[in-house]
C-alpha atoms as a PDB file:
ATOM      1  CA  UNK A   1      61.445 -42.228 -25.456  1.00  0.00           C
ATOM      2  CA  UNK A   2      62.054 -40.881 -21.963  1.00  0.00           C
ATOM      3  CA  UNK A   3      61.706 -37.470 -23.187  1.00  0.00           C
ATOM      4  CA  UNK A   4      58.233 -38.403 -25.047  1.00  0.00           C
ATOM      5  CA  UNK A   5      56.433 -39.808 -22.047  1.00  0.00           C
ATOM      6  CA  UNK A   6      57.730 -36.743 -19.907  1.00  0.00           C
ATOM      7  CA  UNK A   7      56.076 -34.137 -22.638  1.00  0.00           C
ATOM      8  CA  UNK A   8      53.166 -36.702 -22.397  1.00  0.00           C
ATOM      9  CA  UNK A   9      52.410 -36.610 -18.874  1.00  0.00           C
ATOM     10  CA  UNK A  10      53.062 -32.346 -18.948  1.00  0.00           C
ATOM     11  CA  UNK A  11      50.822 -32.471 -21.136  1.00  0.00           C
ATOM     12  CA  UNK A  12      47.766 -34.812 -19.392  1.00  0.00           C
ATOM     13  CA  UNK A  13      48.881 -32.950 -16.241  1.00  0.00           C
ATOM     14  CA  UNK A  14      47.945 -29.713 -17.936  1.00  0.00           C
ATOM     15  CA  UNK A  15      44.656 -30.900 -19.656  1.00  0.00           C
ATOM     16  CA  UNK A  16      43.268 -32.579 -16.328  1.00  0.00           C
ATOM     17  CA  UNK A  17      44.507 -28.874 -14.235  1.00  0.00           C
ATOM     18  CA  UNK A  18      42.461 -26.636 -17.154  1.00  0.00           C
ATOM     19  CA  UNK A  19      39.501 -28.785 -17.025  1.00  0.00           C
ATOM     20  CA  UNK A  20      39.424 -28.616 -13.093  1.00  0.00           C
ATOM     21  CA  UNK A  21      40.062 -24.705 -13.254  1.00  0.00           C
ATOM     22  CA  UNK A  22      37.036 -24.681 -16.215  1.00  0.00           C
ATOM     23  CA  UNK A  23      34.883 -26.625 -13.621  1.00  0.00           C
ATOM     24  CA  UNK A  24      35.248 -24.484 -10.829  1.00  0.00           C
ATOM     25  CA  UNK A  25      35.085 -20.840 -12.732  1.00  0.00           C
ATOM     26  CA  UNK A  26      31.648 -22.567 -14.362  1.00  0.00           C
ATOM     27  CA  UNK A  27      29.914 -24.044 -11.622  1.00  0.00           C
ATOM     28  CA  UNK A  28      31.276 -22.787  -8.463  1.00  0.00           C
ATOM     29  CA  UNK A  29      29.471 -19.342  -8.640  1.00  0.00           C
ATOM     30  CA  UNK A  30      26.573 -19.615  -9.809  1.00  0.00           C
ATOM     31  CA  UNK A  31      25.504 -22.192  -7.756  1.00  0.00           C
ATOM     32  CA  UNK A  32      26.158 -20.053  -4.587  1.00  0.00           C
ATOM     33  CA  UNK A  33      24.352 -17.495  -5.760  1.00  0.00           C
ATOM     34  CA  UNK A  34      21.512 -19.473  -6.830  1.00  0.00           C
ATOM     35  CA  UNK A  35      20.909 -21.092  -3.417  1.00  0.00           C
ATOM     36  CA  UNK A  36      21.111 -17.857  -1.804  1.00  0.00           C
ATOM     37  CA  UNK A  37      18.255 -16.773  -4.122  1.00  0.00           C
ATOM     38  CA  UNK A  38      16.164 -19.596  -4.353  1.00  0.00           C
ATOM     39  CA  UNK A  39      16.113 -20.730  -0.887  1.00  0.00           C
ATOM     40  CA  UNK A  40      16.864 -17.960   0.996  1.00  0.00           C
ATOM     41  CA  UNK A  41      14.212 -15.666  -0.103  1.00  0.00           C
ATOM     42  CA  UNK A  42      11.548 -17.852  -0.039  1.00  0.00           C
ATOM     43  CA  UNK A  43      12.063 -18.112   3.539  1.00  0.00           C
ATOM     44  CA  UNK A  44      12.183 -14.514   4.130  1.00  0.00           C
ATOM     45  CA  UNK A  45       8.617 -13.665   1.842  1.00  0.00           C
ATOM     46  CA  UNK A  46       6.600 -16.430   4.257  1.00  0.00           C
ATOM     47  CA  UNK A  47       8.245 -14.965   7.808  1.00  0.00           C
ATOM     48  CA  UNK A  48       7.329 -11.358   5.998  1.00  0.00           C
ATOM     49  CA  UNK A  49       3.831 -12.648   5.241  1.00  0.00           C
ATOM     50  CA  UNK A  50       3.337 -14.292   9.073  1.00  0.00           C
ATOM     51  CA  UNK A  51       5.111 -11.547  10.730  1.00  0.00           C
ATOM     52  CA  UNK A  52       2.397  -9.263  12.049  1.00  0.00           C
ATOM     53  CA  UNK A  53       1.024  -7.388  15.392  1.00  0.00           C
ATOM     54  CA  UNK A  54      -2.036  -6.143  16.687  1.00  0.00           C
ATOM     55  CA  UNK A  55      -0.782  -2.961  14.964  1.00  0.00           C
ATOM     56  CA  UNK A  56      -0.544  -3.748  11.561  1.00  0.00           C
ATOM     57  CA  UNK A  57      -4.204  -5.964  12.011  1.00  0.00           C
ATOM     58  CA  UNK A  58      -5.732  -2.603  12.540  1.00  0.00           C
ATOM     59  CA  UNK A  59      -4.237  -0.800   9.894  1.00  0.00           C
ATOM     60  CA  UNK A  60      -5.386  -3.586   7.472  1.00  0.00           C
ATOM     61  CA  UNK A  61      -8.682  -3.659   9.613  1.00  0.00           C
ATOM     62  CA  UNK A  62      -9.643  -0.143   9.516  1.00  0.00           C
ATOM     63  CA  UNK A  63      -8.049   0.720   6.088  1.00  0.00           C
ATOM     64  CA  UNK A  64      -9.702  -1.472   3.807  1.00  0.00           C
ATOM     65  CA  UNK A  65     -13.467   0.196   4.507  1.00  0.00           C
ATOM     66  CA  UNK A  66     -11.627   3.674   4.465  1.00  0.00           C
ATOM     67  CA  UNK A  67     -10.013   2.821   0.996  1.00  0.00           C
ATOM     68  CA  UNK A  68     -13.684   1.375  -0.029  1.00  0.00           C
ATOM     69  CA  UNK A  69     -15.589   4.483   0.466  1.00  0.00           C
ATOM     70  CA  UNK A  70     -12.837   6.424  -1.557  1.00  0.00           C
ATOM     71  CA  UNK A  71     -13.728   4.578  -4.426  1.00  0.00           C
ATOM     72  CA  UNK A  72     -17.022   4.974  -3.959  1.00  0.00           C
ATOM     73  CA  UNK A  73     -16.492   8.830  -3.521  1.00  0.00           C
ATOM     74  CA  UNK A  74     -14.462   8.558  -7.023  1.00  0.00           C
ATOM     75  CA  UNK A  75     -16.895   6.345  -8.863  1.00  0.00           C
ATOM     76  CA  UNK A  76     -19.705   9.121  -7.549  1.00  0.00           C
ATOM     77  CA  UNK A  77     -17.814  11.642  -9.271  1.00  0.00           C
ATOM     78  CA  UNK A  78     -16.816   9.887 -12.461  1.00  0.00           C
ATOM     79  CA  UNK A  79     -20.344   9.218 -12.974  1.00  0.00           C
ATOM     80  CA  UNK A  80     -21.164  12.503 -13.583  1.00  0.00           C
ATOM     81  CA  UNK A  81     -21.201  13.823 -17.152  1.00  0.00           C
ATOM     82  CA  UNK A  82     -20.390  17.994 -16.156  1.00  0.00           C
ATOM     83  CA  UNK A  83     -16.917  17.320 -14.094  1.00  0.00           C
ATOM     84  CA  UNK A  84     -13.816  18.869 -15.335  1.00  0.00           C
ATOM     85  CA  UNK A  85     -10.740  16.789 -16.583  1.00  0.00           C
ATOM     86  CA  UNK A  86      -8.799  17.797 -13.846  1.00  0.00           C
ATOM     87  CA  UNK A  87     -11.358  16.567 -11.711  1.00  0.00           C
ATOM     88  CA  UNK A  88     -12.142  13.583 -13.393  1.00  0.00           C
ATOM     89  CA  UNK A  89      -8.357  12.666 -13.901  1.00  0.00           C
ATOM     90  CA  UNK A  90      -8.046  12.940  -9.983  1.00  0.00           C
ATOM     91  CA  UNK A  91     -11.174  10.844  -9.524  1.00  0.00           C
ATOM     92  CA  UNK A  92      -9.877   7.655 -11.573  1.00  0.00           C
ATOM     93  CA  UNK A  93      -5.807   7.858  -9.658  1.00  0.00           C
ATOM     94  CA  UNK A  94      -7.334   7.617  -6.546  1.00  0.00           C
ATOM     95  CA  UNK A  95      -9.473   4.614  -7.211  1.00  0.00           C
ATOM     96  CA  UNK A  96      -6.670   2.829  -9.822  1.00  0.00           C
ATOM     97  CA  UNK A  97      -4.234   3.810  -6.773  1.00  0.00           C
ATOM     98  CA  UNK A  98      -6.550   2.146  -4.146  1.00  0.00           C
ATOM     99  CA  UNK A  99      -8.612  -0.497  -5.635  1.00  0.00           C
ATOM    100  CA  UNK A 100      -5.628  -2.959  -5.665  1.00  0.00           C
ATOM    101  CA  UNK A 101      -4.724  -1.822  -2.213  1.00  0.00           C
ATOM    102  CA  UNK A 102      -7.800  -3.164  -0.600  1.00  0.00           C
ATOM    103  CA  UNK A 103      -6.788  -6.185  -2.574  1.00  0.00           C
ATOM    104  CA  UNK A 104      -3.367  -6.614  -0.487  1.00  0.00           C
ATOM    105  CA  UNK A 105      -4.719  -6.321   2.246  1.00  0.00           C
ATOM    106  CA  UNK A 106      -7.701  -8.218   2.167  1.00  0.00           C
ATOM    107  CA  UNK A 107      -4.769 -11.334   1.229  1.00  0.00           C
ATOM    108  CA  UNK A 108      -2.439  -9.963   4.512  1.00  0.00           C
ATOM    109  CA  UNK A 109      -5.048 -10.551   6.831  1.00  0.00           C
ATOM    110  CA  UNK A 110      -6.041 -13.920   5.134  1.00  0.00           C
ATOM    111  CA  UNK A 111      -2.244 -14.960   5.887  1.00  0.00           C
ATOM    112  CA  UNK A 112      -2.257 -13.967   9.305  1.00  0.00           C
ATOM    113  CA  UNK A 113      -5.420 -15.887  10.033  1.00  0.00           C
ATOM    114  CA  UNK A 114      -7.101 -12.395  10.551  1.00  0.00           C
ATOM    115  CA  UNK A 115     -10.936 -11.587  10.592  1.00  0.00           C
ATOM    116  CA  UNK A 116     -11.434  -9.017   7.804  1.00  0.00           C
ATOM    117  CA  UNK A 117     -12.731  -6.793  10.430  1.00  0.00           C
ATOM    118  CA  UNK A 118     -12.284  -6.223  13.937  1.00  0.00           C
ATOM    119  CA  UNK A 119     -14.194  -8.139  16.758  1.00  0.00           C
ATOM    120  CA  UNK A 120     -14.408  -4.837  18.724  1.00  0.00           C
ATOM    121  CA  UNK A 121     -16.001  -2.219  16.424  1.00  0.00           C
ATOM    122  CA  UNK A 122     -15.706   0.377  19.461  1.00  0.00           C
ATOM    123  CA  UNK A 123     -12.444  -0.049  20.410  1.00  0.00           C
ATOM    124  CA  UNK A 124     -11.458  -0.206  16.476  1.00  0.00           C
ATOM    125  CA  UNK A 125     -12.964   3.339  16.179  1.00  0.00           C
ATOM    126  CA  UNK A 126     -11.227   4.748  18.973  1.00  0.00           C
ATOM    127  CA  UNK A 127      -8.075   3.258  18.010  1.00  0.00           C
ATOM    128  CA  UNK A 128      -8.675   4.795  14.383  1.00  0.00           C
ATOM    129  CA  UNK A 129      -8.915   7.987  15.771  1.00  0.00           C
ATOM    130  CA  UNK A 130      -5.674   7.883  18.401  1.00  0.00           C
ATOM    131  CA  UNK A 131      -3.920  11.276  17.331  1.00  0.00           C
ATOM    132  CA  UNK A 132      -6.309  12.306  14.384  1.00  0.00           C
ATOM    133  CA  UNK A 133      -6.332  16.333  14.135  1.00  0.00           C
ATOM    134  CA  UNK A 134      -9.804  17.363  14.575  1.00  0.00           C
ATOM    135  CA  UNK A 135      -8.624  20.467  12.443  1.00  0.00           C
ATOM    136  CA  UNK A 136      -7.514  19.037   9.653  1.00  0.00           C
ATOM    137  CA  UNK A 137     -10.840  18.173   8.338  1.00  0.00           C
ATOM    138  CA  UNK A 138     -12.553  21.412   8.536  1.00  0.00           C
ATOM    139  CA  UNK A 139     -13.701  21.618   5.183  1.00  0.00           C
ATOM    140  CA  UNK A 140     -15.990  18.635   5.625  1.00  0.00           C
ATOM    141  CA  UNK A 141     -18.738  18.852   8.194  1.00  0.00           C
ATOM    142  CA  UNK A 142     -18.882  15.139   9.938  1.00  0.00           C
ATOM    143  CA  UNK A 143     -15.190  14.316   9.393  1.00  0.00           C
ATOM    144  CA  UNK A 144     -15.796  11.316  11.350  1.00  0.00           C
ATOM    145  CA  UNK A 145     -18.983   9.743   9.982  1.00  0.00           C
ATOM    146  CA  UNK A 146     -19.212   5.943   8.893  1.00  0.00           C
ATOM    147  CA  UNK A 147     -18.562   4.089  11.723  1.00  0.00           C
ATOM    148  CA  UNK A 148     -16.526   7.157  13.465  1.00  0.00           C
ATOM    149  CA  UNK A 149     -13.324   6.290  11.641  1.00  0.00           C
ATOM    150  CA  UNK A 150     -11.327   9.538  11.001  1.00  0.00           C
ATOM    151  CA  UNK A 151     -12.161  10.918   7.954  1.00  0.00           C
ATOM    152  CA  UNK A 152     -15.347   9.113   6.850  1.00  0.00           C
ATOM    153  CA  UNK A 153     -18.648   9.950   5.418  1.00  0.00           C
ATOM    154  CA  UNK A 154     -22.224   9.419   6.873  1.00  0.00           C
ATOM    155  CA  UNK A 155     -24.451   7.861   4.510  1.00  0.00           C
ATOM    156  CA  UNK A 156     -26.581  11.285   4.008  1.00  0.00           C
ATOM    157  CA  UNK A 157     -22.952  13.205   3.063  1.00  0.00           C
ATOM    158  CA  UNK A 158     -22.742  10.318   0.286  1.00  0.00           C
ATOM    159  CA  UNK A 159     -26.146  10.584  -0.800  1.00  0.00           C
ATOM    160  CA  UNK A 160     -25.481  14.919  -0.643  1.00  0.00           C
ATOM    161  CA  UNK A 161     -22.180  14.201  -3.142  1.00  0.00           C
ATOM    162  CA  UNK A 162     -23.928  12.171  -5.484  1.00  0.00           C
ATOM    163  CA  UNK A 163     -26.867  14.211  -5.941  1.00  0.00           C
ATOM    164  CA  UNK A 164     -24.455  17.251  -6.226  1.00  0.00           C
ATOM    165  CA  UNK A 165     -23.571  18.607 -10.079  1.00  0.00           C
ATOM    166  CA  UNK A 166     -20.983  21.182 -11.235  1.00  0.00           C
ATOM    167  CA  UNK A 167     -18.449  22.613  -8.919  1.00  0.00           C
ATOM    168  CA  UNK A 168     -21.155  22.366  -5.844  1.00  0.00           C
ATOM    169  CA  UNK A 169     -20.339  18.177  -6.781  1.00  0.00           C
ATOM    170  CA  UNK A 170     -16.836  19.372  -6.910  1.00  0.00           C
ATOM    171  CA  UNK A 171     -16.601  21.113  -3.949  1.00  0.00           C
ATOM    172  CA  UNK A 172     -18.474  18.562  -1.594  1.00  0.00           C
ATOM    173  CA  UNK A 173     -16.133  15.994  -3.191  1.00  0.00           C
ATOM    174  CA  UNK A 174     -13.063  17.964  -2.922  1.00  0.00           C
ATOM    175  CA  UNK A 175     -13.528  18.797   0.723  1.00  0.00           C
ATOM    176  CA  UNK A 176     -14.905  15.543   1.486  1.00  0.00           C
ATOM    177  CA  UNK A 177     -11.416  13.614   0.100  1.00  0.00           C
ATOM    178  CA  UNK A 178      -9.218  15.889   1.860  1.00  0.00           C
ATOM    179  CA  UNK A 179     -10.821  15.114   5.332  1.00  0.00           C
ATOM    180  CA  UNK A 180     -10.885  11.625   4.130  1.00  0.00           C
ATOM    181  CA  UNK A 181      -7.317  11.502   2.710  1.00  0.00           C
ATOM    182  CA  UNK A 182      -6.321  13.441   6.140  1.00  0.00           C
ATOM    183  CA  UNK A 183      -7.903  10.630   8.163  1.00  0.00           C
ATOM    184  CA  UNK A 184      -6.192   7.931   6.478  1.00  0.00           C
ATOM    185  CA  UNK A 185      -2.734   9.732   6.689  1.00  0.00           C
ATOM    186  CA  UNK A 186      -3.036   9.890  10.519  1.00  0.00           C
ATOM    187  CA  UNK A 187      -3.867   6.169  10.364  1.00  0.00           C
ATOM    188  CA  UNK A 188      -0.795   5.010   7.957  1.00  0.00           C
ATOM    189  CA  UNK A 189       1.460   7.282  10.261  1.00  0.00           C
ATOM    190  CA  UNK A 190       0.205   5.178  13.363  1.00  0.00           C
ATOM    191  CA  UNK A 191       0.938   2.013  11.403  1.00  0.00           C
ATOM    192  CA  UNK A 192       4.390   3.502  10.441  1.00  0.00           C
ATOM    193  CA  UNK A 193       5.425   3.978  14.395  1.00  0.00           C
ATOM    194  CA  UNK A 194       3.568   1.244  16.085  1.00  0.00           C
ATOM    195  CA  UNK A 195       3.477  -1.725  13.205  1.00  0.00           C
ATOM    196  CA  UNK A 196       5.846  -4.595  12.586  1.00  0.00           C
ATOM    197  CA  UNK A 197       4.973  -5.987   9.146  1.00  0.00           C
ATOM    198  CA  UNK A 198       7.326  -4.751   6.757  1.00  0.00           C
ATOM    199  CA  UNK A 199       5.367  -5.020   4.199  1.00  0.00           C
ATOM    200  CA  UNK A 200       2.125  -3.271   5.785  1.00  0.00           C
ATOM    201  CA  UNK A 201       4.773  -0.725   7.344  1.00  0.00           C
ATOM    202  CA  UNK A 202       5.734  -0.005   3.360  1.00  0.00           C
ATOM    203  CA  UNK A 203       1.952   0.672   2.194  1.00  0.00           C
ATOM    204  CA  UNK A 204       1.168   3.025   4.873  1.00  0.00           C
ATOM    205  CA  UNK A 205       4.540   5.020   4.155  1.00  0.00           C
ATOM    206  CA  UNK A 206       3.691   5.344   0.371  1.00  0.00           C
ATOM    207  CA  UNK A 207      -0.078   6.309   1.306  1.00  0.00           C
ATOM    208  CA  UNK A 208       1.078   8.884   3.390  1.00  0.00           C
ATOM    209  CA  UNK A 209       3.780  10.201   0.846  1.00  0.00           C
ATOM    210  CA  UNK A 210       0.521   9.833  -1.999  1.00  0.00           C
ATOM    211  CA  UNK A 211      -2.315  11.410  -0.105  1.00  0.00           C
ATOM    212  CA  UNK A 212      -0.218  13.977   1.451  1.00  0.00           C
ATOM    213  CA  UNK A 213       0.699  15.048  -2.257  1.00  0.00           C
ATOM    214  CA  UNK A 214      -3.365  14.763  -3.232  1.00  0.00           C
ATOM    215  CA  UNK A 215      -4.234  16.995   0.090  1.00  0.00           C
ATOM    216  CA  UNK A 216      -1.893  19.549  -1.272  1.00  0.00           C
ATOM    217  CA  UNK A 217      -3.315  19.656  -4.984  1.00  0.00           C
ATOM    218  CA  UNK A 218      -6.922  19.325  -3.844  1.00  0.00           C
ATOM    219  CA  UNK A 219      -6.358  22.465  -1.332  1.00  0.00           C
ATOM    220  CA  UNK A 220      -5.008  24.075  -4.615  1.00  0.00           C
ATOM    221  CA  UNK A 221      -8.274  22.663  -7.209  1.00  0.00           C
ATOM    222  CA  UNK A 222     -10.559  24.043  -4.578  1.00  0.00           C
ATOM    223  CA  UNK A 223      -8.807  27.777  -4.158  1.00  0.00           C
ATOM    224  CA  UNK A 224      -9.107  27.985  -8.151  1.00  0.00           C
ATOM    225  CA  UNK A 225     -12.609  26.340  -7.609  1.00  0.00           C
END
């Protein structure tokens, strides 16, 4: 009898010690991770989307009519009916690549309780064009037209593109998005050194690794032009 109720209670005491061990292997881990997850990150996405200077306002600022007027400049060309693929293919990344962009940061500046465009139109423009390299749009006349931000068209260079056919439309458009795509580069650079947002910080770094790759093939199109 004795040596019944001593394999008995080995044996409860090993039940109740396998379903504590099952407990903690099951629950234990998960859970932590979870939380850290769940709660954690949530945190970090709202201080991402508050966390802003004067800096990344600008870029968004100035940006979002630069990246406008580049899709206007692409829908100009895809419009016409005697553009090349090449052309043509170029045309509809640029405005698939920026549409959406404009997009984000239209909603940043929303979430930093940020006019969509500056108070100070003056000192915007002469913040937009802090470091810009007069020389690197030479192959557009005007580089600085539309409200004097680096890169930009006048209203008469947008009315010469889209009156423009064959490779004279090609040429005005190609030389026109390389000063345009060298404006915005200087401006995502400036975000990259002076910003704070890491999120804005992350868009100008990928438009400056994008349009620096489109300046090179567009200085390529136009030599075969």
């Amino acid at each position: 009898m004795k040596q019944y109720l001593s394999l008995s209670a080995l044996t409860l005491a090993a039940a109740i010690t396998l379903s504590g061990c099952g407990s903690d292997t099951g629950t234990s881990a998960p859970e932590g991770d979870g939380s850290s997850f769940s709660q954690e990150t949530p945190v970090t996405d709202s201080e991402t989307a508050t966390e802003h200077n004067d800096a990344d306002v600008m870029f968004a600022q100035m940006m979002i009519p630069h990246h406008q007027q580049a899709v206007e400049m692409s829908e100009l060309m895809l419009a016409k009916q005697d553009i090349s693929a090449e052309v043509t293919v170029l045309a509809t990344r640029i405005k698939d690549a920026q549409a959406p962009e404009i997009e984000t940061m239209t909603e940043w500046l929303q979430a930093w309780g940020e006019p969509a465009q500056p108070e100070d139109m003056d000192a915007a423009d002469d913040h937009s064009m802090e470091g810009h390299d007069m020389d690197s749009a030479d192959g557009a006349d005007g580089a600085d037209g539309a409200d004097g931000m680096a890169g930009m068209l006048s209203e008469d260079q947008l009315a010469e593109l889209e009156a423009a056919t064959g490779n004279e439309a090609v040429r005005i458009f190609l030389e026109s998005m390389i000063a345009h795509h060298n404006g915005a580069v200087d401006m995502a650079q400036n975000e990259i050194e002076n910003g704070k947002n890491p999120e804005a910080i992350a868009l100008a770094e990928a438009i400056v690794e994008t349009q620096q790759a489109e300046i090179q093939q567009m200085d390529e199109m136009l030599a075969d032009l």
